[in-house]
Protein backbone atom coordinates (compact mmCIF):
# COMPACT_ATOMS: atom_id res chain seq x y z
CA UNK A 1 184.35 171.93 -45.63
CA UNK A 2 184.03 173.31 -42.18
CA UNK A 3 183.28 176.86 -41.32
CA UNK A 4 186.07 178.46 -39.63
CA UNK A 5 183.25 180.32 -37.90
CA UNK A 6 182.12 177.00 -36.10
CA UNK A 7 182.39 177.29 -32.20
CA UNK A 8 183.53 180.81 -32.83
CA UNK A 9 182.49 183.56 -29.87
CA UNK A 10 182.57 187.06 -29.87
CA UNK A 11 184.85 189.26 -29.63
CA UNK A 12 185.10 189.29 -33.67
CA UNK A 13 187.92 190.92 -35.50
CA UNK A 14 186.65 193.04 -38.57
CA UNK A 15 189.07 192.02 -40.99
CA UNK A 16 188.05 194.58 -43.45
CA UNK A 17 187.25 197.28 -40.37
CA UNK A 18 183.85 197.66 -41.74
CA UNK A 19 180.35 195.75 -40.59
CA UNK A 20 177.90 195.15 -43.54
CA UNK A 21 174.68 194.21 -43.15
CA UNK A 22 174.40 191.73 -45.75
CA UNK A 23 172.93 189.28 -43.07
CA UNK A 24 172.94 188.53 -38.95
CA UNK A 25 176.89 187.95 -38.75
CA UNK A 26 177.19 190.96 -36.35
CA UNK A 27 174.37 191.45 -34.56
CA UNK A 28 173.64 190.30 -30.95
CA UNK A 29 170.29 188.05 -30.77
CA UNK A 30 170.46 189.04 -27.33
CA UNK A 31 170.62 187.58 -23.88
CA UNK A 32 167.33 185.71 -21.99
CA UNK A 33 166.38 186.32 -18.61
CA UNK A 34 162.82 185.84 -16.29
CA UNK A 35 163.09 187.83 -13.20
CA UNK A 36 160.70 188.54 -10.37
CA UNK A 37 159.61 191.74 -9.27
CA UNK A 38 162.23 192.67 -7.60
CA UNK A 39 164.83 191.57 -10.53
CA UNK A 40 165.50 188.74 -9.20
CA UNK A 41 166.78 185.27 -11.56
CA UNK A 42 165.93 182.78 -10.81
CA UNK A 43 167.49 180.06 -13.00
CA UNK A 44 166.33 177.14 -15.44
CA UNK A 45 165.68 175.02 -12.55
CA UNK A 46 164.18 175.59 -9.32
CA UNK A 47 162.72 173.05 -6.51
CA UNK A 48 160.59 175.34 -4.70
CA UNK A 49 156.99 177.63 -5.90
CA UNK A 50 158.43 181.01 -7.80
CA UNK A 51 156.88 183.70 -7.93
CA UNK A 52 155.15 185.33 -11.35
CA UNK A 53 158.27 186.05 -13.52
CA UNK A 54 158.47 188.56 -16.07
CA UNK A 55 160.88 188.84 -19.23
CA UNK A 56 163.65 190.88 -19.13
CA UNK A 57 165.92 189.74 -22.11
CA UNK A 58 168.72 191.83 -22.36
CA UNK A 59 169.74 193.62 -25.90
CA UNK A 60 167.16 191.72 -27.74
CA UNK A 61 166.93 193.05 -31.26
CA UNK A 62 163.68 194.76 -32.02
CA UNK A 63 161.86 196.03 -34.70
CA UNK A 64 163.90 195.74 -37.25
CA UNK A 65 164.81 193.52 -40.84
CA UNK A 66 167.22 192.94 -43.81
CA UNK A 67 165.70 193.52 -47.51
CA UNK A 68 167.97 193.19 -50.75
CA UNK A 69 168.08 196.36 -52.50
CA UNK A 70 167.23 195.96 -56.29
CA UNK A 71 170.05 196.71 -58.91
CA UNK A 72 169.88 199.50 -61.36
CA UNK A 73 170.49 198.37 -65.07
CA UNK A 74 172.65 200.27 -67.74
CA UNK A 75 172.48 200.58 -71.08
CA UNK A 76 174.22 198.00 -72.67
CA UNK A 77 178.15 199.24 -73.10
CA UNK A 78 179.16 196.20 -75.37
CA UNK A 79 177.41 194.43 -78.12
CA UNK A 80 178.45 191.79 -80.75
CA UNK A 81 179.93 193.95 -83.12
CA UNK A 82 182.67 191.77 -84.96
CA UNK A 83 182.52 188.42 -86.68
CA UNK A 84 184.00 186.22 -84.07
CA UNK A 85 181.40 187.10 -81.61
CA UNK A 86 178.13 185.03 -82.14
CA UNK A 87 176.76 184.20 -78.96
CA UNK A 88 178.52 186.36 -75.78
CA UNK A 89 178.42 184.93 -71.93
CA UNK A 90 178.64 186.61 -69.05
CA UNK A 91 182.59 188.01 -68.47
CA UNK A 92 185.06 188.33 -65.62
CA UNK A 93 185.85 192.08 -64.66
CA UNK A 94 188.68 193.24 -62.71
CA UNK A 95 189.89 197.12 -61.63
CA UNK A 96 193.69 197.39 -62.18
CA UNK A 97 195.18 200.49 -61.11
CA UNK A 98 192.34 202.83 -62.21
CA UNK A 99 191.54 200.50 -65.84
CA UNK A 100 188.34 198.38 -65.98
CA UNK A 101 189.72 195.00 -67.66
CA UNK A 102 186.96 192.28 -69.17
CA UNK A 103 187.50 189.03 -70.22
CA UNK A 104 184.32 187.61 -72.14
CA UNK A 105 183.34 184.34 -73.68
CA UNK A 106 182.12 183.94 -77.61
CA UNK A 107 180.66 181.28 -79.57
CA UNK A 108 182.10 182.25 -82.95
CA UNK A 109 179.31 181.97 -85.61
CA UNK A 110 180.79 179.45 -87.80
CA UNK A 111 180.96 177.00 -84.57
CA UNK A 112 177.55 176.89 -85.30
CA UNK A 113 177.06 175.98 -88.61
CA UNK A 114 179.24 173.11 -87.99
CA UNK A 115 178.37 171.84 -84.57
CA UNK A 116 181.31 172.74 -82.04
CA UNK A 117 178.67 175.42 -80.35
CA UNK A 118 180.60 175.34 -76.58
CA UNK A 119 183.98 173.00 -76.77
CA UNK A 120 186.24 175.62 -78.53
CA UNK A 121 184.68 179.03 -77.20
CA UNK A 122 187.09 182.35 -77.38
CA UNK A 123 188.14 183.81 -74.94
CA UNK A 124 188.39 187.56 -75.64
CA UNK A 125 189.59 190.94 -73.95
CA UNK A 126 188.12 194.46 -73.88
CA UNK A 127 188.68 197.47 -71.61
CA UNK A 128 188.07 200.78 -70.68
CA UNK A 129 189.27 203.28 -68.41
CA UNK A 130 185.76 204.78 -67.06
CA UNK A 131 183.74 201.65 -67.53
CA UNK A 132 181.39 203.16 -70.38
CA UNK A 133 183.49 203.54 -73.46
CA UNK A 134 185.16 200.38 -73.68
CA UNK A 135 188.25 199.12 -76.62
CA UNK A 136 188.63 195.95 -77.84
CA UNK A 137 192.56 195.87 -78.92
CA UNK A 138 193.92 193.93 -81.69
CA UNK A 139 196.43 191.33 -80.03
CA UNK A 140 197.91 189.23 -82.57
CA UNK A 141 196.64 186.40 -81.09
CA UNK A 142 194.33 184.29 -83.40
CA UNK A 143 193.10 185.65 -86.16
CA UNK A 144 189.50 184.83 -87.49
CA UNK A 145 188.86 184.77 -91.44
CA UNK A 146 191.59 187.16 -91.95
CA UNK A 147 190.99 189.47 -88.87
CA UNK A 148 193.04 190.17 -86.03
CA UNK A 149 191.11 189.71 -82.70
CA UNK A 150 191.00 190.71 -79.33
CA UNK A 151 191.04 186.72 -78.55
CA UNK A 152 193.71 185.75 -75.91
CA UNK A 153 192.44 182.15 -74.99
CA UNK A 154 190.10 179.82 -76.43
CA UNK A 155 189.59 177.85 -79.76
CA UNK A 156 192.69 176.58 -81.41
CA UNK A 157 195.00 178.64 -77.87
CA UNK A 158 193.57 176.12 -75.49
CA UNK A 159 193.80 172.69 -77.63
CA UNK A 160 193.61 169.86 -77.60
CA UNK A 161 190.92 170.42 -74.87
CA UNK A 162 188.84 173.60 -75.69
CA UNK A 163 186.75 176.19 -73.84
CA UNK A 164 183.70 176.54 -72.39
CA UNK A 165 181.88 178.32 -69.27
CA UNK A 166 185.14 180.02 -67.32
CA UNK A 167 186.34 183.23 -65.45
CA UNK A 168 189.66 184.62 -64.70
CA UNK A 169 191.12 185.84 -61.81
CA UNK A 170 193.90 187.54 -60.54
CA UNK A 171 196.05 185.23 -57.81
CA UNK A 172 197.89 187.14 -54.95
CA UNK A 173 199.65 183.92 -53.92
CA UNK A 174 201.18 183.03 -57.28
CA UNK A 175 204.31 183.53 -59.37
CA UNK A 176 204.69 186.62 -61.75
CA UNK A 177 204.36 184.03 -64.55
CA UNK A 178 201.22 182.46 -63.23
CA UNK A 179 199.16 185.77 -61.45
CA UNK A 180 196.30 185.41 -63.84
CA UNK A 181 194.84 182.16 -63.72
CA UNK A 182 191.89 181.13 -65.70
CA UNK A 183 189.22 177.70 -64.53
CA UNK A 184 187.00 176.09 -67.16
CA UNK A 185 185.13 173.50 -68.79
CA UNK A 186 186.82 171.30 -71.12
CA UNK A 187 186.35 168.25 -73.45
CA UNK A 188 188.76 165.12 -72.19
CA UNK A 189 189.50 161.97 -74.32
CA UNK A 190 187.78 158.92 -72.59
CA UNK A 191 191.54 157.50 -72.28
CA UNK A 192 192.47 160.92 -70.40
CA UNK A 193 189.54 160.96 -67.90
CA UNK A 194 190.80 156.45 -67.17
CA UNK A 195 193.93 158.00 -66.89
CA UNK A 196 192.72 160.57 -64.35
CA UNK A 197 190.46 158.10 -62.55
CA UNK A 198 193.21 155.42 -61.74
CA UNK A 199 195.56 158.63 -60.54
CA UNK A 200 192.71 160.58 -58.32
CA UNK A 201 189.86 158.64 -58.18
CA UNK A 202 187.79 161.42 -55.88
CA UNK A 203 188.08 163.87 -58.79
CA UNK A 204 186.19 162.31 -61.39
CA UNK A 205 182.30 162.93 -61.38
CA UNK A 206 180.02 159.94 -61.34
CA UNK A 207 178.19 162.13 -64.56
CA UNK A 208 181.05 161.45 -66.94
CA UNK A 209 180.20 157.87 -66.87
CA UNK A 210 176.98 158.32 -68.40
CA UNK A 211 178.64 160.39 -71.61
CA UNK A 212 178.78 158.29 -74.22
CA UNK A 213 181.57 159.90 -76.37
CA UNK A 214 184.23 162.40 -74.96
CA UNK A 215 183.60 163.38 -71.18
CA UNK A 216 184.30 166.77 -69.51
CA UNK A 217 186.52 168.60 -66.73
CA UNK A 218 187.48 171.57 -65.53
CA UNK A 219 190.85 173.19 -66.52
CA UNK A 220 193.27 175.88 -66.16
CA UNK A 221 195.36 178.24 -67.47
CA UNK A 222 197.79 180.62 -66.60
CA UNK A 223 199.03 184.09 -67.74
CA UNK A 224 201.36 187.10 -66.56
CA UNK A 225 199.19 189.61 -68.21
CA UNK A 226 196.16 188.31 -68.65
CA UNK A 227 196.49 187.98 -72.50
CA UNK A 228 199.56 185.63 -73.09
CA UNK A 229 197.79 182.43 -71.49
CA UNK A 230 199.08 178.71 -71.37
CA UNK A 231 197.11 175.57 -70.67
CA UNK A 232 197.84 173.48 -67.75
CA UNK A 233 198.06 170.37 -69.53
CA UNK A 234 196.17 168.23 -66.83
CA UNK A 235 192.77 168.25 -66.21
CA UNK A 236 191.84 169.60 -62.65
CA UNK A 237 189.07 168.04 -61.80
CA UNK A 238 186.68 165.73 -64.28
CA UNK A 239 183.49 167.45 -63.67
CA UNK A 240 180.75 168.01 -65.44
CA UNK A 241 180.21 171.82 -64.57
CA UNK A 242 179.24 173.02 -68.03
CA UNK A 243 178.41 176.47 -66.49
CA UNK A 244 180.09 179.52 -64.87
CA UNK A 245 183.40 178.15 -63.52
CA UNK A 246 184.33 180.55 -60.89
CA UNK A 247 187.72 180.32 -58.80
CA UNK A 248 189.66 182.17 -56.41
CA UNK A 249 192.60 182.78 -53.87
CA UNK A 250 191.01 183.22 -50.57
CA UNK A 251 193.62 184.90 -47.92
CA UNK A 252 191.77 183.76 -45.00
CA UNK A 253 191.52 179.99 -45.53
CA UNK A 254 195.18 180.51 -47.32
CA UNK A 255 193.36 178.09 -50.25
CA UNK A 256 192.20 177.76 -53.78
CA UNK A 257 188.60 177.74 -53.71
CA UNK A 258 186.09 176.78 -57.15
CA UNK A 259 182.26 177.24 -57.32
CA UNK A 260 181.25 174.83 -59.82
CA UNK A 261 178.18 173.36 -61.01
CA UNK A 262 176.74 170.30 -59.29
CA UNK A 263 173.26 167.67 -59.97
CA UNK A 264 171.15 167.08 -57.10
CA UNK A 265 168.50 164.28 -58.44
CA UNK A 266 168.94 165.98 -61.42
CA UNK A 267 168.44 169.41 -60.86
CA UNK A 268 171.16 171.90 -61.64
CA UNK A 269 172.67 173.20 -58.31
CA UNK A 270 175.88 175.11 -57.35
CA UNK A 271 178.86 173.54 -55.29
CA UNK A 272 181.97 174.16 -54.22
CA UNK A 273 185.46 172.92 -53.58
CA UNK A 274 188.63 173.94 -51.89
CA UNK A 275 192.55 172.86 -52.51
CA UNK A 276 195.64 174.32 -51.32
CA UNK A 277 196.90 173.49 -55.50
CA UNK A 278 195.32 175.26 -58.00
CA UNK A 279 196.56 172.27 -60.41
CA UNK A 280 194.16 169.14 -58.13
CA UNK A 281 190.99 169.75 -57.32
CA UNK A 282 188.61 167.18 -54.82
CA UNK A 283 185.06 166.66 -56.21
CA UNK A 284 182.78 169.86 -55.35
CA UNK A 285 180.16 169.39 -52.41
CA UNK A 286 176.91 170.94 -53.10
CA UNK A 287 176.46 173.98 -51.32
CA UNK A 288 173.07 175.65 -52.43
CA UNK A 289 170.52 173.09 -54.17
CA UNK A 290 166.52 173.99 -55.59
CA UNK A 291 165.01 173.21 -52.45
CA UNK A 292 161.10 173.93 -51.43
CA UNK A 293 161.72 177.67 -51.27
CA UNK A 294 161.92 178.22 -55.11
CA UNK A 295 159.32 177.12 -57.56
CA UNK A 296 158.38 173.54 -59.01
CA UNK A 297 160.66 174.36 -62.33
CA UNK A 298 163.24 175.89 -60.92
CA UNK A 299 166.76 175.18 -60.70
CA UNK A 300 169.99 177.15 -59.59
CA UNK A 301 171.73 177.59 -63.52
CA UNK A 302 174.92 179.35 -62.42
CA UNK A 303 176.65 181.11 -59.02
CA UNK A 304 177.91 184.71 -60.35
CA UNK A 305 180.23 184.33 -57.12
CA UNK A 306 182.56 187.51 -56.09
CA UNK A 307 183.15 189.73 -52.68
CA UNK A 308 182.64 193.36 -51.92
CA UNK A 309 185.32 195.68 -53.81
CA UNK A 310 188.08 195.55 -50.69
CA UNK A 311 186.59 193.70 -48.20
CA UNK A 312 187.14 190.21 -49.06
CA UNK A 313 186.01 189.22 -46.13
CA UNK A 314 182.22 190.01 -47.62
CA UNK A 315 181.07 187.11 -50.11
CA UNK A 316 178.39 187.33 -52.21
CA UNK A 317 176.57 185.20 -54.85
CA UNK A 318 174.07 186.34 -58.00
CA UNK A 319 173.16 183.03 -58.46
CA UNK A 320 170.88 183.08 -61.50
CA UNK A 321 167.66 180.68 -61.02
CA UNK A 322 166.24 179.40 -64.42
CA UNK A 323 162.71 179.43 -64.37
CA UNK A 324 161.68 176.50 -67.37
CA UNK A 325 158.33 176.88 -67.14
CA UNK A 326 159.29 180.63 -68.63
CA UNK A 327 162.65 179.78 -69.81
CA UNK A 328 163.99 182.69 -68.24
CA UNK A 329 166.77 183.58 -66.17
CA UNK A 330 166.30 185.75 -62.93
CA UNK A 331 169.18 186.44 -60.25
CA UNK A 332 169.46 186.26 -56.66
CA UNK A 333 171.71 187.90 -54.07
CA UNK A 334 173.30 185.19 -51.52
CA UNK A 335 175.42 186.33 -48.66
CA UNK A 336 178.39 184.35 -46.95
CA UNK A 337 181.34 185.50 -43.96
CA UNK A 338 183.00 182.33 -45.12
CA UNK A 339 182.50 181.24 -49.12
CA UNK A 340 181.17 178.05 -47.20
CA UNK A 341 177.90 179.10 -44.87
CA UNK A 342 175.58 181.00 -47.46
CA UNK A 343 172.11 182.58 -46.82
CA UNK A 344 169.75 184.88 -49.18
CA UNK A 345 168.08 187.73 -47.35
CA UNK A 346 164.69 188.88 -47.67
CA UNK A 347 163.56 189.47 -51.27
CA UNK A 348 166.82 188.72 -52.70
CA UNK A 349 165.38 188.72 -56.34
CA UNK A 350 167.91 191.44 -57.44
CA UNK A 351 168.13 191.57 -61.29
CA UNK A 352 165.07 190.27 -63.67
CA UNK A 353 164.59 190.18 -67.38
CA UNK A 354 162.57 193.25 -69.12
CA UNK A 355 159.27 192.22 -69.44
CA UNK A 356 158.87 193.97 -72.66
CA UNK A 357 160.56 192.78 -76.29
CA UNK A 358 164.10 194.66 -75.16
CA UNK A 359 167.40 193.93 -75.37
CA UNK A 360 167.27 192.06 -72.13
CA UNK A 361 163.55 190.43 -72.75
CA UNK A 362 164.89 186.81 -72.84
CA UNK A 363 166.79 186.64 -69.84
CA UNK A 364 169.82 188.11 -68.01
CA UNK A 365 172.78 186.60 -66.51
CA UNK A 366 175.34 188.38 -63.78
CA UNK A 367 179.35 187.45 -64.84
CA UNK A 368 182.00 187.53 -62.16
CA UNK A 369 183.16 190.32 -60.13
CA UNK A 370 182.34 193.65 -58.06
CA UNK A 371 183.89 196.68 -59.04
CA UNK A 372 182.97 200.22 -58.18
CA UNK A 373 182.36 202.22 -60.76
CA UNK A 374 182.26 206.03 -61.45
CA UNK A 375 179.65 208.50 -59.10
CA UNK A 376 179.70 206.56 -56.07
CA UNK A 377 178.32 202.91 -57.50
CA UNK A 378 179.43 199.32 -57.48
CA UNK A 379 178.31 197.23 -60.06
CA UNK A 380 178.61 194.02 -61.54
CA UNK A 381 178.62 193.27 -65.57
CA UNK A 382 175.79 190.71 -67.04
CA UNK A 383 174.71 189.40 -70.42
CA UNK A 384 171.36 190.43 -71.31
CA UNK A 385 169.56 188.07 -74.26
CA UNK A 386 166.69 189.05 -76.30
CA UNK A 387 165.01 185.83 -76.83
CA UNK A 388 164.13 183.04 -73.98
CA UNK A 389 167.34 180.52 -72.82
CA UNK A 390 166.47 177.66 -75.14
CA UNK A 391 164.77 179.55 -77.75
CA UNK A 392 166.92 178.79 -81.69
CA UNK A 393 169.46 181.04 -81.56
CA UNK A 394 170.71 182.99 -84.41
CA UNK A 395 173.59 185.29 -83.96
CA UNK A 396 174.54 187.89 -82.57
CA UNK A 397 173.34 187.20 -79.34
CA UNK A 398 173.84 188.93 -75.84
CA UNK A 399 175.06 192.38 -74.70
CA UNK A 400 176.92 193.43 -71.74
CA UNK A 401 175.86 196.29 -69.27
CA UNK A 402 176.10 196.55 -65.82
CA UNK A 403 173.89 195.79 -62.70
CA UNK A 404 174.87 198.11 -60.13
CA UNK A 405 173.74 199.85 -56.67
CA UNK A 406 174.97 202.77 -54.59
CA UNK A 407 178.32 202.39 -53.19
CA UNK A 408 177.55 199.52 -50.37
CA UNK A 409 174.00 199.60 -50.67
CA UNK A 410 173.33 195.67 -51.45
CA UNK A 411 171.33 194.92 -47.98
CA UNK A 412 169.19 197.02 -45.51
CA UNK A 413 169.11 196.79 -42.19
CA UNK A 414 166.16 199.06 -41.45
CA UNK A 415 163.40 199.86 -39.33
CA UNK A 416 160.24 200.70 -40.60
CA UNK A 417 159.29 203.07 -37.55
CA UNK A 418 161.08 202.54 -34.54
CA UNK A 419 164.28 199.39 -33.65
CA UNK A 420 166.95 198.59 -31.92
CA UNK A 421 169.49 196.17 -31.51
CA UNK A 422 173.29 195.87 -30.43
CA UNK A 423 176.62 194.18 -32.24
CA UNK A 424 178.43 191.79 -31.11
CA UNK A 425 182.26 192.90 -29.22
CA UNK A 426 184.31 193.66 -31.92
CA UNK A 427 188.09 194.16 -32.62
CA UNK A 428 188.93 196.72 -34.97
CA UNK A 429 191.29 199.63 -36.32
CA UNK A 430 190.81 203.49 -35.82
CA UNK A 431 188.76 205.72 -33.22
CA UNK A 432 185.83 207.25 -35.70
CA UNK A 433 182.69 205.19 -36.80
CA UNK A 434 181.36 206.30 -39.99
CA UNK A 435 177.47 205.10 -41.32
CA UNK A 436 175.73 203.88 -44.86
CA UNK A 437 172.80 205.64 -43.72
CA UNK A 438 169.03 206.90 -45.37
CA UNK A 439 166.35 207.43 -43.03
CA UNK A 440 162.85 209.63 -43.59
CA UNK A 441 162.12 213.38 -43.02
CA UNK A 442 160.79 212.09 -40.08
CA UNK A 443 163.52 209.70 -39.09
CA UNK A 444 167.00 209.26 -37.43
CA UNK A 445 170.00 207.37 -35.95
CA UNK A 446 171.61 206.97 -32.62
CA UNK A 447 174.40 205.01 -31.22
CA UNK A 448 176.12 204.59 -28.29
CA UNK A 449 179.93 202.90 -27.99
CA UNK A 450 180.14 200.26 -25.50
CA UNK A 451 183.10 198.72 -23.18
CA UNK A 452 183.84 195.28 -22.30
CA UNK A 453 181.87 195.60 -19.10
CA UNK A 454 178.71 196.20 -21.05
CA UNK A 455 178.25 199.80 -19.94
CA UNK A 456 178.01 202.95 -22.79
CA UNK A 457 181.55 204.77 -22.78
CA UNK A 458 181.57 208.16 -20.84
CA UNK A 459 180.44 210.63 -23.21
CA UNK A 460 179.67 208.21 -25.89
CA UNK A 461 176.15 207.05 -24.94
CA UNK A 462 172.87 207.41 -27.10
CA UNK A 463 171.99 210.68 -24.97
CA UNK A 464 174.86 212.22 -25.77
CA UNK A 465 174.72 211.74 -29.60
CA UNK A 466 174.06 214.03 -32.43
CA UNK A 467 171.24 212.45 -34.29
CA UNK A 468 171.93 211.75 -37.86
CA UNK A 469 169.16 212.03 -40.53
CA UNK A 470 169.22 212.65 -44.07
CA UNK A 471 171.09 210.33 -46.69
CA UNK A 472 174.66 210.14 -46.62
CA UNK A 473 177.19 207.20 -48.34
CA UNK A 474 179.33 208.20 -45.18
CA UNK A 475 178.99 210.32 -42.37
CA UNK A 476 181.25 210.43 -39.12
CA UNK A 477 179.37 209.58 -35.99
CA UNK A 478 179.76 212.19 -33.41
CA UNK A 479 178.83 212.66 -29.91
CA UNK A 480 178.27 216.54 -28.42
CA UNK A 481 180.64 217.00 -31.57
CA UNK A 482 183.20 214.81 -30.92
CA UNK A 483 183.71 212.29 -33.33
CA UNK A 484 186.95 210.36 -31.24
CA UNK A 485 186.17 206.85 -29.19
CA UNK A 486 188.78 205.99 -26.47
CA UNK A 487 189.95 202.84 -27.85
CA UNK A 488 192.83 200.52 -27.99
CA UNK A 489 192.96 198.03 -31.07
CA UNK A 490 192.75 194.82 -28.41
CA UNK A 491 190.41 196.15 -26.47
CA UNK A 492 186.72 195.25 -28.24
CA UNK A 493 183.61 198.06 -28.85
CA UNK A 494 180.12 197.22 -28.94
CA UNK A 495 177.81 199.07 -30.16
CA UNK A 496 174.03 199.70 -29.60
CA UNK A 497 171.94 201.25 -32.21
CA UNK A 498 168.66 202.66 -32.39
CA UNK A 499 166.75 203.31 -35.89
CA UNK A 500 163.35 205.15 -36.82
CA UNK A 501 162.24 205.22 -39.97
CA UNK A 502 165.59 204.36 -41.30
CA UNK A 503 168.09 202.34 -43.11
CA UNK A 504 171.35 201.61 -41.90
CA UNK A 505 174.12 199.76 -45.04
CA UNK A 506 177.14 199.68 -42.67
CA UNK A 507 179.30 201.05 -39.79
CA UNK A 508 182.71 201.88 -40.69
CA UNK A 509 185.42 202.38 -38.71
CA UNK A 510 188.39 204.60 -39.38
């Protein structure tokens, strides 16, 4: 799985005409250069005595660094409050023309009792049209000991395989009959997964030869509506990913992509795979692994993969690390241009358990998708648990609320007291530049607009512009007033910005 980013250059085109600083995508490390005193270069190699050189690197970022912002927690805005819901996972939620629509995952309770705890699952349906006050409709679906449910997938709807550990998601590049799909674990018959082996055998996992009885894959289903689903009758892929299946369209690559869970020497990790049919999955390759900068214990439990609310072009991760020698769960932010090259910025611990005996004392776990939410927020929904991951459980278990942040405020780029540094050329749409901006009493931002021949644009330069301080989700850049920037849409903009005591969330161009 290649980046399409390999062997790339500058200028970029901002697919989503906006620049986050989730990571160093954008930014120019700069250009090196030892000159003498009279400026002179004088190359890597040289056969005759030089003089003393001095440095004179050119747009070198300075004084400046990324740091995750924390997420705020909710109250919890949905509980186990009817008999089919024992155990609750973390859910998928999409925004559909102004509704909030959730698809969650149950354990009923009497799976318990009799020992089919994760093959047969439910998949059920709730929304809401502020994301507080949320309905879960009666749909004629399955009923439960004599009660209609809000179950649209799952249990006896997805035999003969079952359901366990899946999302949803809504396909651009597919049929009206198939524009909800859903990817999941499943239960296969030992003859199915021969069957599948002697057809495809790169998609069956090495794992499923060390289960003794019935072995596992991932499967599908599709809807029109997200509540009238049908199985895909073939397994996509046999492997053992008993965890958080996550899937997508991505418009870019023009592919199906999974994130799955993998085993590296044991360990639980997270990997990922790519196909241009939803319906045939390759193997996943392991894409983010326990390595040497997490603890002894730790292992990588599930991705919580999404992208910034309309700018797919902005990946992110909350995968959620479980910490055994605590048995709890805490989650990470991970950043990605690509789904495929993924870094975590500084302190990227995002979302932790409550250290007291609340709701959310045992662990929590972020579900999948970003959605912005009412008063200026984004947010995604978790599961918060009571008691520790393996602790005996004894239903109900798990509540729903939602991790969330100031509209685009995930990463900082900030300077502490005084930095610098410039972007790389960049293609984009629209004349006005707009900041994600905080800075101190004492602080403020400048920027200047830069041409292709490296030199500020006339009137656009740092002296000319209006400082900006204060805090402000989105304020127009202007220069002596002027807010306009001579620019054609193939012609790239740089631009050079310089920070004190500030934080800067992302440029914006309109």
């Amino acid at each position: 799985m290649p980046t399409p980013w390999q062997s790339a250059f500058a200028p970029f085109v901002l697919r989503s005409n906006i620049v986050f600083f989730h990571d160093w995508r954008y930014v120019d490390h700069g250009a090196h250069a030892w000159v003498d005193e009279a400026g002179k270069s004088y190359g890597l190699w040289h056969a005759q005595p030089i003089p003393p050189l001095r440095w004179a690197g050119r747009d070198v970022p300075w004084g400046i660094r990324l740091r995750a912002l924390p997420a705020q927690k909710s109250e919890p805005f949905l509980h186990s409050d009817q008999p089919w819901e024992g155990i609750i996972f973390p859910p998928t939620t999409l925004r559909e023309g102004g509704r909030y629509r959730l698809w969650y995952e149950v354990v009923p309770p009497d799976h318990i009792d009799d020992g089919r705890t994760g093959e047969h699952n439910f998949l059920c349906y709730a929304e809401s049209d502020d994301g507080v006050t949320w309905h879960k409709p009666r749909l004629g679906r399955l009923r439960y000991q004599g009660h209609d449910t809000n179950v649209v997938y799952g249990g006896p709807l997805a035999e003969p395989w079952g359901y366990h550990g899946g999302s949803v998601f809504l396909d651009p590049a597919a049929t009206a009959a198939e524009r909800y799909k859903a990817f999941h674990l499943s239960r296969i018959s030992r003859e199915r997964l021969e069957e599948l082996r002697r057809a495809r055998p790169d998609a069956v996992d090495p794992f499923n030869d060390r289960t003794a009885k019935k072995p596992w894959a991932v499967c599908g289903a599709v809807s029109p509506d997200g509540i009238d689903w049908h199985p895909i009758p073939e397994p996509l892929v046999a492997q053992f990913s008993d965890t958080q299946n996550i899937a997508y369209y991505d418009e870019s690559l023009h592919k199906y992509v999974g994130y799955f869970r993998t085993w590296v020497m044991g360990r639980r990790a997270i990997g990922r795979a790519e196909t241009d049919d939803f319906r045939r999955f390759p193997l996943p390759e392991t894409i983010i692994w326990p390595g040497a900068d997490v603890g002894s214990s730790d292992t990588w439990y599930a991705n919580g993969r999404t992208c910034y609310p309309g700018a797919p072009d902005y990946h992110l991760m909350f995968p959620k690390r479980w910490k055994i020698a605590e048995d709890r769960f805490y989650v990470h932010l991970a950043t990605s241009p690509d789904g495929i090259l993924w870094t975590f910025p500084p302190e990227s611990l995002i979302l932790a358990a409550s250290e007291d005996s609340g709701w959310d004392a045992g662990g929590v776990s972020v579900g999948c998708g970003m959605v912005e939410l009412p008063g200026e927020r984004v947010g995604v929904a978790f599961v918060g648990d009571r008691i520790p991951h393996k602790y005996t459980r004894v239903p109900p278990v798990g509540q729903i609320a939602w991790a969330w942040w100031e509209k685009g405020r995930l990463v900082a780029l900030e300077a502490g007291e005084r930095g610098q540094f410039h972007t790389w050329p960049l293609l984009f749409r629209g004349s006005e530049l707009r900041l994600n901006v905080r800075t101190k009493h004492v602080g403020e931002v400048r920027i200047e607009a830069v041409g292709a021949d490296g030199k500020a644009l006339s009137g656009r330069s740092f002296d000319d512009c209006d400082p900006i301080s204060g805090d402000f989700l989105d304020r127009v850049v202007t220069w002596r007033g002027e807010s306009h920037m001579e620019h054609k849409p193939d012609e790239p903009l740089s631009f050079r910005v310089r920070l004190a005591a500030a934080q800067l969330f992302s440029m914006r161009l309109t």
